[in-house]
N, C-alpha and C. Protein backbone atom coordinates (compact mmCIF):
# COMPACT_ATOMS: atom_id res chain seq x y z
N UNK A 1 57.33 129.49 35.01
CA UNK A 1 56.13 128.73 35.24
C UNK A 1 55.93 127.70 34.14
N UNK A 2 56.36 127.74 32.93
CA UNK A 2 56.19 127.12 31.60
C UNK A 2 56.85 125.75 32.02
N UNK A 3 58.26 126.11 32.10
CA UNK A 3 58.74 125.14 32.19
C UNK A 3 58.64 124.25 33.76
N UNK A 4 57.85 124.52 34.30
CA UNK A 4 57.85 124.15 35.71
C UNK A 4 56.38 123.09 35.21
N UNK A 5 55.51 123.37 34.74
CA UNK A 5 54.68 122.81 34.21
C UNK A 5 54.95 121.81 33.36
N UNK A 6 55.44 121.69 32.21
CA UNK A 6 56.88 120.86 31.39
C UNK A 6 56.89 119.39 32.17
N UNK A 7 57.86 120.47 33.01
CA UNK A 7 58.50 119.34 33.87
C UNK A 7 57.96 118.14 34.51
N UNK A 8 56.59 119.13 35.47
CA UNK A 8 55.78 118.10 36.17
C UNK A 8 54.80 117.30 35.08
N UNK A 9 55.03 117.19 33.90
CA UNK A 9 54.24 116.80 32.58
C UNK A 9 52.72 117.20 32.29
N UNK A 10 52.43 118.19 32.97
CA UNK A 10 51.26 118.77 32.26
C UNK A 10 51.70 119.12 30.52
N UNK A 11 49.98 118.79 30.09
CA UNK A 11 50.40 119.32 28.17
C UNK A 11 49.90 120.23 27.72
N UNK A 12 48.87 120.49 28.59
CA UNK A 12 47.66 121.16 28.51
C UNK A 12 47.58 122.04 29.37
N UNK A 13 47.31 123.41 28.76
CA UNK A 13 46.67 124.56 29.63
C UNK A 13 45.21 125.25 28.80
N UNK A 14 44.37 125.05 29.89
CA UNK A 14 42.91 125.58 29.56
C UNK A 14 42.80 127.21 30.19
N UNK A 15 42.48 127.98 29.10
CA UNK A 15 42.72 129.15 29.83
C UNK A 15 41.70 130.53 29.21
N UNK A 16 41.53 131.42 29.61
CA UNK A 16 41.12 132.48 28.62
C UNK A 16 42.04 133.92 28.72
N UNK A 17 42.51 133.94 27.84
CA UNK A 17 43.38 135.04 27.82
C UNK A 17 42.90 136.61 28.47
N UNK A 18 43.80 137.49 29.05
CA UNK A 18 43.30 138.34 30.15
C UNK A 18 44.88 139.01 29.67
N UNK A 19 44.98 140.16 30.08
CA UNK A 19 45.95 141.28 30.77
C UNK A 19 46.92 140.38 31.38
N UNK A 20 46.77 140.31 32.61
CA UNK A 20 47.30 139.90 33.42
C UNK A 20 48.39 138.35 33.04
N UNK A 21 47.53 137.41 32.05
CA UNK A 21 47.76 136.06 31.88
C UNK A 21 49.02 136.01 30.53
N UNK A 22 48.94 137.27 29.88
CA UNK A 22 49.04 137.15 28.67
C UNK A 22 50.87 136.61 28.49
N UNK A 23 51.69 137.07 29.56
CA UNK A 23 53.06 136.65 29.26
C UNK A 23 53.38 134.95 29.58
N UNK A 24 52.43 134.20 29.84
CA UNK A 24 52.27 132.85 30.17
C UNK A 24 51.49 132.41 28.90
N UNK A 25 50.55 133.48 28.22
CA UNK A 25 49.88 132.98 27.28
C UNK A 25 50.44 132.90 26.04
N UNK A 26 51.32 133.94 25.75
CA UNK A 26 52.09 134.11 24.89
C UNK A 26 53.78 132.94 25.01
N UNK A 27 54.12 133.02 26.28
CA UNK A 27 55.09 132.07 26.35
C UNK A 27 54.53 130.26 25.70
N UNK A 28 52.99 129.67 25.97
CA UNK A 28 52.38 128.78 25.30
C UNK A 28 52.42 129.06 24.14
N UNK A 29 51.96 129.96 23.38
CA UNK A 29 51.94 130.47 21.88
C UNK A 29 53.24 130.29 21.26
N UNK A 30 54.39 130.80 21.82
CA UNK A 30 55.66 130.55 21.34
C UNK A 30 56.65 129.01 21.44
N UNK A 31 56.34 128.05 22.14
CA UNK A 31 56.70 127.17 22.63
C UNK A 31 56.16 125.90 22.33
N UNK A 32 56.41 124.77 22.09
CA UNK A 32 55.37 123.55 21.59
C UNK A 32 55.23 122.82 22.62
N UNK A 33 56.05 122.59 23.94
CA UNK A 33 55.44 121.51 24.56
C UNK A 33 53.99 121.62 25.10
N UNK A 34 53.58 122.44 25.37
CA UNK A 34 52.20 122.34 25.87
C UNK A 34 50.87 123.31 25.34
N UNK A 35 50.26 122.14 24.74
CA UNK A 35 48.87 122.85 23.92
C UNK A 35 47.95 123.57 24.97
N UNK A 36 47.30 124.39 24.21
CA UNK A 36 46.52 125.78 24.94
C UNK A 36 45.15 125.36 24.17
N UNK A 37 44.30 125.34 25.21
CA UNK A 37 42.80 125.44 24.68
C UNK A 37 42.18 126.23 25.19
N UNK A 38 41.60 127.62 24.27
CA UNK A 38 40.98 128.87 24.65
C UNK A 38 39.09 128.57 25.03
N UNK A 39 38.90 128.48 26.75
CA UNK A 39 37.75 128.57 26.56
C UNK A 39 37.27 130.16 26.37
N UNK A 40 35.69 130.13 26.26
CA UNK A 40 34.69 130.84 25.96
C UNK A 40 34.26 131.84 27.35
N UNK A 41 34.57 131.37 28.41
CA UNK A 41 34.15 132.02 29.21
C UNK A 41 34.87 131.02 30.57
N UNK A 42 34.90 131.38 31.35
CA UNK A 42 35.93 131.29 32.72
C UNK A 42 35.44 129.90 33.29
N UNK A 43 33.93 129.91 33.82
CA UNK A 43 33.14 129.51 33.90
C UNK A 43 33.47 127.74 33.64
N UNK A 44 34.01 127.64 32.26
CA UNK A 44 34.16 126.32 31.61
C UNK A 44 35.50 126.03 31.14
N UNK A 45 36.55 126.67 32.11
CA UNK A 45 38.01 126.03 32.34
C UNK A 45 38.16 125.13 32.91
N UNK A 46 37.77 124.91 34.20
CA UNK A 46 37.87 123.81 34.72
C UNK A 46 36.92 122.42 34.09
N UNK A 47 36.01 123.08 33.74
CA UNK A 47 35.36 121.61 33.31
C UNK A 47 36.01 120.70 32.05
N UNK A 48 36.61 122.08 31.33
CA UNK A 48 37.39 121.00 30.09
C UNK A 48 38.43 120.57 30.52
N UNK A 49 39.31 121.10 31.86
CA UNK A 49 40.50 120.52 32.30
C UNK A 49 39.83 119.08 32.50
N UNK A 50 38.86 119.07 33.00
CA UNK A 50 38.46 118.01 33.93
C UNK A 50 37.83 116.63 32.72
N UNK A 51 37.49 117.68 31.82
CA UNK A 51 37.08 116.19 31.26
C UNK A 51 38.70 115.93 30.05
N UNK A 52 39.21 115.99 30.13
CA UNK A 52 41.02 115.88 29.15
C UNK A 52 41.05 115.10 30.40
N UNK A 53 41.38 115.29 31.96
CA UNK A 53 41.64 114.04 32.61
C UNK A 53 40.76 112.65 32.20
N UNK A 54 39.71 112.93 32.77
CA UNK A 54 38.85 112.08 32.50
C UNK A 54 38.86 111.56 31.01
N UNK A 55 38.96 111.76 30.04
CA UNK A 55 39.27 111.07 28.86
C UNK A 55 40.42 110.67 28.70
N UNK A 56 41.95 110.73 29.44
CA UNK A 56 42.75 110.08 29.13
C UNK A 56 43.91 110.34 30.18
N UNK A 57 43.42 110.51 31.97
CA UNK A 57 44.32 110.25 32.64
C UNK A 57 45.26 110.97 32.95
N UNK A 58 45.21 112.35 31.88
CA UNK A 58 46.58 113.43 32.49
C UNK A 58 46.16 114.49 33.42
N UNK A 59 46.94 115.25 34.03
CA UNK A 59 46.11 116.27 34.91
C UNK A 59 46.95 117.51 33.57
N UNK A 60 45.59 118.35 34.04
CA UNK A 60 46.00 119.98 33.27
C UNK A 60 46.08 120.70 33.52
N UNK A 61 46.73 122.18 33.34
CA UNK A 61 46.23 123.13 33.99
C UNK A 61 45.27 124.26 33.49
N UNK A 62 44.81 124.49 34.63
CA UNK A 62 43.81 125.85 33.77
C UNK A 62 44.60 127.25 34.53
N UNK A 63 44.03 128.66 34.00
CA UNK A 63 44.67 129.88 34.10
C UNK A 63 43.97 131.19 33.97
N UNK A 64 43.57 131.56 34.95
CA UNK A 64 42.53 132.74 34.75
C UNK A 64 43.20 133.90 35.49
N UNK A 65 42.49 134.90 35.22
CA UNK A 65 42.75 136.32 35.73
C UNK A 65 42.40 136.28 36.63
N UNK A 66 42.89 137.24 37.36
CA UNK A 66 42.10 137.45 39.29
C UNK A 66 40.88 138.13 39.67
N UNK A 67 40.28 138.05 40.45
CA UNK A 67 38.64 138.62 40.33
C UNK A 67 37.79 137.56 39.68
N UNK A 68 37.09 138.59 38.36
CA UNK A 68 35.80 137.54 38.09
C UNK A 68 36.12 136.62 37.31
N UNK A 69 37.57 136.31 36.78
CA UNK A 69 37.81 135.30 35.80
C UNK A 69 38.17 134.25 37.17
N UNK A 70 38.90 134.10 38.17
CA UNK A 70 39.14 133.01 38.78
C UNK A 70 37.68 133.01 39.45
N UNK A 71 36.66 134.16 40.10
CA UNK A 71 35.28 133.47 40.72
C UNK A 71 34.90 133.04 39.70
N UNK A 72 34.94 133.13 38.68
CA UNK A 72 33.90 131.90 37.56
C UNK A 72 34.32 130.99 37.54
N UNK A 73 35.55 130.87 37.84
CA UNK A 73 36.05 129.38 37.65
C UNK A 73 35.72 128.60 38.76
N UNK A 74 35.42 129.22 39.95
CA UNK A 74 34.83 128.46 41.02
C UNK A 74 33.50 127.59 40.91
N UNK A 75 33.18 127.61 40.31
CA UNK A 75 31.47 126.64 40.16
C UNK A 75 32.44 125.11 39.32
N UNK A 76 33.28 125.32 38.80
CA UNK A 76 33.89 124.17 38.10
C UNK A 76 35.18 123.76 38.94
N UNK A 77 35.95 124.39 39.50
CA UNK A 77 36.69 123.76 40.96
C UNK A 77 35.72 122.81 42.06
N UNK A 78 34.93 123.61 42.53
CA UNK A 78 34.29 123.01 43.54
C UNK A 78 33.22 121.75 43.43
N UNK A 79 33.26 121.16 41.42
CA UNK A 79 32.68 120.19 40.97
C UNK A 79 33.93 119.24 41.04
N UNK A 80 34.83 119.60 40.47
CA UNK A 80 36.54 118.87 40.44
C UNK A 80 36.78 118.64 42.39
N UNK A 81 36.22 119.66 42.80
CA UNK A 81 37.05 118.93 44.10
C UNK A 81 35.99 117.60 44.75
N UNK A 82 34.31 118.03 44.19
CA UNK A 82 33.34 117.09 44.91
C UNK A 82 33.66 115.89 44.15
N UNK A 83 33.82 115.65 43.17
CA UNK A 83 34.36 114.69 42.21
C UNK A 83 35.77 113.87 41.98
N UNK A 84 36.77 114.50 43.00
CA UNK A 84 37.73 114.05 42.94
C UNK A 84 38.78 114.20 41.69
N UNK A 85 38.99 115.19 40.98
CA UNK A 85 39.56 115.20 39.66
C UNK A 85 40.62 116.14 39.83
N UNK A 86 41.76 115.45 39.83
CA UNK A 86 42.93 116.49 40.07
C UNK A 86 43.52 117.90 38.67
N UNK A 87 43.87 118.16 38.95
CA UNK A 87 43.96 120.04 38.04
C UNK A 87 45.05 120.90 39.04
N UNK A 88 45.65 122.16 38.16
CA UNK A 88 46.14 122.59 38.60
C UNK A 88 45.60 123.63 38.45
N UNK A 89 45.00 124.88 39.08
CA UNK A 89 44.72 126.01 38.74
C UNK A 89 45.15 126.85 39.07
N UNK A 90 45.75 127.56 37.76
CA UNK A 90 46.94 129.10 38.46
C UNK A 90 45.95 130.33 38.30
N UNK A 91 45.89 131.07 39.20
CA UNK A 91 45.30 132.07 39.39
C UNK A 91 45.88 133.38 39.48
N UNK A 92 46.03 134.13 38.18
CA UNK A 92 46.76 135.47 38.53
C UNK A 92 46.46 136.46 39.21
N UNK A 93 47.25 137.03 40.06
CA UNK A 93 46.23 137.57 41.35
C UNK A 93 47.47 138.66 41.85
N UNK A 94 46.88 139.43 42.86
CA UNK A 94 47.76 140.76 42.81
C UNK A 94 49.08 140.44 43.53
N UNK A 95 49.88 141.50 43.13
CA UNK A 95 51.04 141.46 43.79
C UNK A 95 51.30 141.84 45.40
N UNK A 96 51.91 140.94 45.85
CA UNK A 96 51.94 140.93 47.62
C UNK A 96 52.49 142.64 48.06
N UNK A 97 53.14 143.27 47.22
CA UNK A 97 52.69 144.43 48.12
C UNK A 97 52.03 145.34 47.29
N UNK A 98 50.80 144.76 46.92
CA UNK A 98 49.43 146.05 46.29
C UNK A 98 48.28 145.54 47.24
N UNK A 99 48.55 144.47 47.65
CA UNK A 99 47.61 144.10 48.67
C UNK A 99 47.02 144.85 49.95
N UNK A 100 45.73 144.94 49.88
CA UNK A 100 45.24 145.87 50.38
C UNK A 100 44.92 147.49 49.90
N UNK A 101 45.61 147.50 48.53
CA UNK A 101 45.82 148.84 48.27
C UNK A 101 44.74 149.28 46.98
N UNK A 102 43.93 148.25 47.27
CA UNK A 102 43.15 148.09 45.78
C UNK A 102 43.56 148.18 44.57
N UNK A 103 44.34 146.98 43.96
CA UNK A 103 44.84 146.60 42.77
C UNK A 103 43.52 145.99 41.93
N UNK A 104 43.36 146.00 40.73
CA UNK A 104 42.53 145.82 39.79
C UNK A 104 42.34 144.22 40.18
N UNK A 105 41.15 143.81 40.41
CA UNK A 105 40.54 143.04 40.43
C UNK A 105 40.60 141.63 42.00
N UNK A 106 40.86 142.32 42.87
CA UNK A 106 41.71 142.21 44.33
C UNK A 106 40.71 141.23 44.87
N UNK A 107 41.01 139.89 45.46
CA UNK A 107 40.10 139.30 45.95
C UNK A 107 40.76 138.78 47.13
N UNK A 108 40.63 138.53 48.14
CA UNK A 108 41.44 137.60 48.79
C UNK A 108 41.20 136.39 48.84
N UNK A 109 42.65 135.65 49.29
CA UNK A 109 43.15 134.30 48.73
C UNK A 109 42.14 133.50 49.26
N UNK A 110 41.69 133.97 50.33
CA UNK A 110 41.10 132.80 51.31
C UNK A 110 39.55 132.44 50.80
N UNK A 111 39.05 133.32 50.12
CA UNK A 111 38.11 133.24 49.08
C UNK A 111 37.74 131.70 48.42
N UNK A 112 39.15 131.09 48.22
CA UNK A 112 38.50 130.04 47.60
C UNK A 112 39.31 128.63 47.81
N UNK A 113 38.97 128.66 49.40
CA UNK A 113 39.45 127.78 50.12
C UNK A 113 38.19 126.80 50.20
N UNK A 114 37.17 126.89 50.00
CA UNK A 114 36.07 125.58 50.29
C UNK A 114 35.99 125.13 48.64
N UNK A 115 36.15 125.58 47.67
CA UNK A 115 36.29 124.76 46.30
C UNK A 115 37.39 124.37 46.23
N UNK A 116 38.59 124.17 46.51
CA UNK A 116 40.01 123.62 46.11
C UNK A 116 40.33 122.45 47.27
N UNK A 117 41.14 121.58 46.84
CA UNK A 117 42.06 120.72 47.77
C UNK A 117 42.86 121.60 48.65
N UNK A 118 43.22 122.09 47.95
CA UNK A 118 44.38 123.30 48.66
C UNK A 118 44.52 124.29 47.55
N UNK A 119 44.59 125.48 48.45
CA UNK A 119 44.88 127.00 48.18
C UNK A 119 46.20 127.49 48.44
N UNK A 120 46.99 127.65 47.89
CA UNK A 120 48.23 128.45 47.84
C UNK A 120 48.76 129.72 47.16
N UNK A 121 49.38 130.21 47.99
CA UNK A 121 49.53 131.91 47.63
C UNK A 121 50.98 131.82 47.66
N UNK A 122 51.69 132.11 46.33
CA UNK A 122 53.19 131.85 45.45
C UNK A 122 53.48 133.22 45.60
N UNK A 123 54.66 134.00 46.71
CA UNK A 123 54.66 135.52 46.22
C UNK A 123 56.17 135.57 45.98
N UNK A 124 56.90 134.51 45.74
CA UNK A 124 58.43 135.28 45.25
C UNK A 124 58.79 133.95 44.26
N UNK A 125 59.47 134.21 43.03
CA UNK A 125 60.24 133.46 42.60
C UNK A 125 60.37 131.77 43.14
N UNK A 126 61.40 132.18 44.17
CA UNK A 126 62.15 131.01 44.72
C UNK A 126 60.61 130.00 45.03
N UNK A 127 59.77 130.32 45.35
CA UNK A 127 58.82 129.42 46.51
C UNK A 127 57.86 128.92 44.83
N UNK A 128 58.18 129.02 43.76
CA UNK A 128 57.33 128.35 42.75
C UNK A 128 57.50 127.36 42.31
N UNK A 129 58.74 127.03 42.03
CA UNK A 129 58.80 125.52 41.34
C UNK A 129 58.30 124.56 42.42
N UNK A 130 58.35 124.67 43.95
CA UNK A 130 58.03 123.84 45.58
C UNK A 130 56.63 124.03 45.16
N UNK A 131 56.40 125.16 44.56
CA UNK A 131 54.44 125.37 44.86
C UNK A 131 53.67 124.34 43.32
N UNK A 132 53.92 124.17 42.77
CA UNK A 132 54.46 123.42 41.50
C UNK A 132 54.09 122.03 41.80
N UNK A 133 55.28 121.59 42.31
CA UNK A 133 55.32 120.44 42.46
C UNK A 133 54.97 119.41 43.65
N UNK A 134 54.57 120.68 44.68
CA UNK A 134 53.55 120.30 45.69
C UNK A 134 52.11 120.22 45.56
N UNK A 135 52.07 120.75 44.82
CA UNK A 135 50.70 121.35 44.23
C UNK A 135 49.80 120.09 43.20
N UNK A 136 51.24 119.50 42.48
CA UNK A 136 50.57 118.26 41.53
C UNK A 136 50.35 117.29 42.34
N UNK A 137 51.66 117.01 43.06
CA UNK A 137 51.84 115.75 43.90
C UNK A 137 49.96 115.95 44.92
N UNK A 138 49.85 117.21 45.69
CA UNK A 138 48.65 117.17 46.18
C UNK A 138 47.36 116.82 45.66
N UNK A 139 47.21 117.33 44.58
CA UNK A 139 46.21 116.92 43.46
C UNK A 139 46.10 115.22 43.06
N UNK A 140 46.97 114.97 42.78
CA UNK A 140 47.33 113.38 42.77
C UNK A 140 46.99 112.29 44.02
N UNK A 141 47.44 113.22 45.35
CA UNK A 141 47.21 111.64 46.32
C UNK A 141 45.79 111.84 46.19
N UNK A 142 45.26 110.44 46.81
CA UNK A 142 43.91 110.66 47.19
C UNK A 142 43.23 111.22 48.53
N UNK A 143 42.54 111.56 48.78
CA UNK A 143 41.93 111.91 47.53
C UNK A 143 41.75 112.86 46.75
N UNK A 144 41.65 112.62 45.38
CA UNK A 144 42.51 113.65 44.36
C UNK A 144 41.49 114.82 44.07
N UNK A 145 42.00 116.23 43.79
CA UNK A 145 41.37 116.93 44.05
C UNK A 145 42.03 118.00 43.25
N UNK A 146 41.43 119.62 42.89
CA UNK A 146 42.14 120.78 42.02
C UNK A 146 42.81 121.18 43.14
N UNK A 147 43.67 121.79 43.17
CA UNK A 147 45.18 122.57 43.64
C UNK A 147 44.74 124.20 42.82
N UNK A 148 44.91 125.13 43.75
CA UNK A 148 44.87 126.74 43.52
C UNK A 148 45.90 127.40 43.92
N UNK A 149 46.74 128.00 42.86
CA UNK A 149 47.83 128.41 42.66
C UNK A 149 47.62 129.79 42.45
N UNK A 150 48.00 130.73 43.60
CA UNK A 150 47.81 132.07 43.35
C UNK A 150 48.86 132.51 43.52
N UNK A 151 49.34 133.47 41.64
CA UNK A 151 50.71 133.32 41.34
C UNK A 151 50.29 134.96 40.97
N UNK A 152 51.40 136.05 41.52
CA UNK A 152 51.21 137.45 40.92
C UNK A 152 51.56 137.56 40.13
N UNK A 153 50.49 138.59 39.41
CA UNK A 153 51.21 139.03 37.90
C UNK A 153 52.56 139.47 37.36
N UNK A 154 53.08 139.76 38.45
CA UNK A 154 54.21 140.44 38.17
C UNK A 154 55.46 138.69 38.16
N UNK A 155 54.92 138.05 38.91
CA UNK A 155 55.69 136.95 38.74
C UNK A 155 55.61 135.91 37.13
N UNK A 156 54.11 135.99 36.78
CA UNK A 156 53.64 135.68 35.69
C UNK A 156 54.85 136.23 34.06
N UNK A 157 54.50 137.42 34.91
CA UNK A 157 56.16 138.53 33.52
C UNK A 157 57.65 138.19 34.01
N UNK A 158 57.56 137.34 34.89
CA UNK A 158 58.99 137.53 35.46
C UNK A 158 59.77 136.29 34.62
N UNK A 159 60.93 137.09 34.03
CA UNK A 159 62.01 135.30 33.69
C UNK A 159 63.09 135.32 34.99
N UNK A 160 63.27 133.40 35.32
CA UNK A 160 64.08 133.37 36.13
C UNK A 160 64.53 131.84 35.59
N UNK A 161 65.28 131.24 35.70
CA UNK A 161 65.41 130.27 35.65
C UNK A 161 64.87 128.84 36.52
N UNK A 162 64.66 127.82 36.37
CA UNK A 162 63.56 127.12 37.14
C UNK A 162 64.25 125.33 36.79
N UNK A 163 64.50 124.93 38.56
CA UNK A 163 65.22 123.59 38.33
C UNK A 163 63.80 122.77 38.75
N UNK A 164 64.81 121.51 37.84
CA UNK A 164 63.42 120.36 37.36
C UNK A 164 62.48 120.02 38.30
N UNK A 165 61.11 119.61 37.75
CA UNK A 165 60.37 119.03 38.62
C UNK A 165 60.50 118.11 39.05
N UNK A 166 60.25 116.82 39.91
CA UNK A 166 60.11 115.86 40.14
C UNK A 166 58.46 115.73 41.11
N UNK A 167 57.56 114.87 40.65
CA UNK A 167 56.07 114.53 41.28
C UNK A 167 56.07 113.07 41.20
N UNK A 168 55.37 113.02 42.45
CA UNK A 168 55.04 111.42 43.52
C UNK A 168 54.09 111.75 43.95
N UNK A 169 52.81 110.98 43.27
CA UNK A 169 52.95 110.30 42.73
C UNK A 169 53.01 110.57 41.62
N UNK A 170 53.53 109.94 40.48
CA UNK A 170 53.55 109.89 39.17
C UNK A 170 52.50 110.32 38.62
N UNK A 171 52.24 111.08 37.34
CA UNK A 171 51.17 111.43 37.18
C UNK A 171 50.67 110.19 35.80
N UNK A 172 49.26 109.78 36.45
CA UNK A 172 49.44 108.78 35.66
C UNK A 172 47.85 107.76 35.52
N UNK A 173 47.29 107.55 34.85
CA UNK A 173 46.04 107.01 34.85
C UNK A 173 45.68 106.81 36.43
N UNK A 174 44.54 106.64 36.21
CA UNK A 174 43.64 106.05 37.08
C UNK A 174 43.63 105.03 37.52
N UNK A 175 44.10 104.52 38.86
CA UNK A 175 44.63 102.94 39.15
C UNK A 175 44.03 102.04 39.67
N UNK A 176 42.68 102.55 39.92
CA UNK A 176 41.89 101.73 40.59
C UNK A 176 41.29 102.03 42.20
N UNK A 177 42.45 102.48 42.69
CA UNK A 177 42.83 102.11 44.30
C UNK A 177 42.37 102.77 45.34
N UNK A 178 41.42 104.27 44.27
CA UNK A 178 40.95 105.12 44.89
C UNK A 178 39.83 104.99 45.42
N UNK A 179 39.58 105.68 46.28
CA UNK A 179 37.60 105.65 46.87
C UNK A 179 37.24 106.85 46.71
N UNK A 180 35.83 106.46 45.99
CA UNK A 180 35.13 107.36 45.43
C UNK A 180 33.89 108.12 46.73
């Protein structure tokens, strides 16, 4: 996921560290391309993603736990999506077969389909770097909007190797061309 992020040139991940987040959090900790800014509460991930765009044009990602760390983050998605401000938000969320079985903090995906551009549910390896880089490119056209990336924990711990991104559009200031 690190480097899939890299790739598509995010620099930035806004996040609050959790259980679940921590082998993504720690892979940031160990690694320099992309700075980590620890918010305070869930609540105000997305809004600092949102204003790092807004001050200088890059999209970021934010990263919460599943349950009440990604519903808090919903009051600040569904401002990013009325607003038009593209983001990537990965959401660690249970593994496709605990589903249904009551795994710690179990929400379903469809949950937070009226705050996002699009909602996507990542359950193997292979289908992440596509979810990635569909995911920016979506955020990007207009009109631009957060992208929800619901990635299992167990994928979160997983190493695999991961070929390059490529995103169209470019990620890249603000061009004018959009309607607000």
């Amino acid at each position: 996921m690190y480097d899939a992020l890299v790739d598509a040139g995010v620099d930035l991940l806004v996040g609050l560290p959790g259980t679940q987040t921590l082998p993504l959090d720690r892979t940031v900790e160990r690694r320099d391309d992309i700075r980590y800014v620890m918010a305070r509460h869930e609540t105000a991930i997305p809004h600092i993603a949102w204003g790092y765009y807004e001050s200088g044009g890059e999209v970021a990602a934010t990263l919460t736990v599943p349950g009440p760390g990604d519903t808090n983050a919903m009051h600040g998605l569904k401002n990013a999506l009325d607003d038009r401000v593209p983001l990537i938000h990965v959401a660690a969320d249970a593994d496709p077969a605990d589903r249904g079985k009551g795994p710690i903090h179990e929400i379903e995906p469809e949950t937070y389909d009226t705050v996002v551009k699009e909602n996507v549910s990542v359950e193997r390896p292979v289908e992440f770097q596509q979810a990635i880089r569909s995911g920016i490119e979506t955020a990007l056209t207009p009109p631009r909007g957060p992208v929800r990336l619901g990635v299992p924990k167990s994928l979160l711990d997983a190493e695999f190797r991961s070929p390059a991104v490529t995103i169209d559009p470019q990620t890249s200031q603000f061009d004018g061309d959009e309607e607000f």
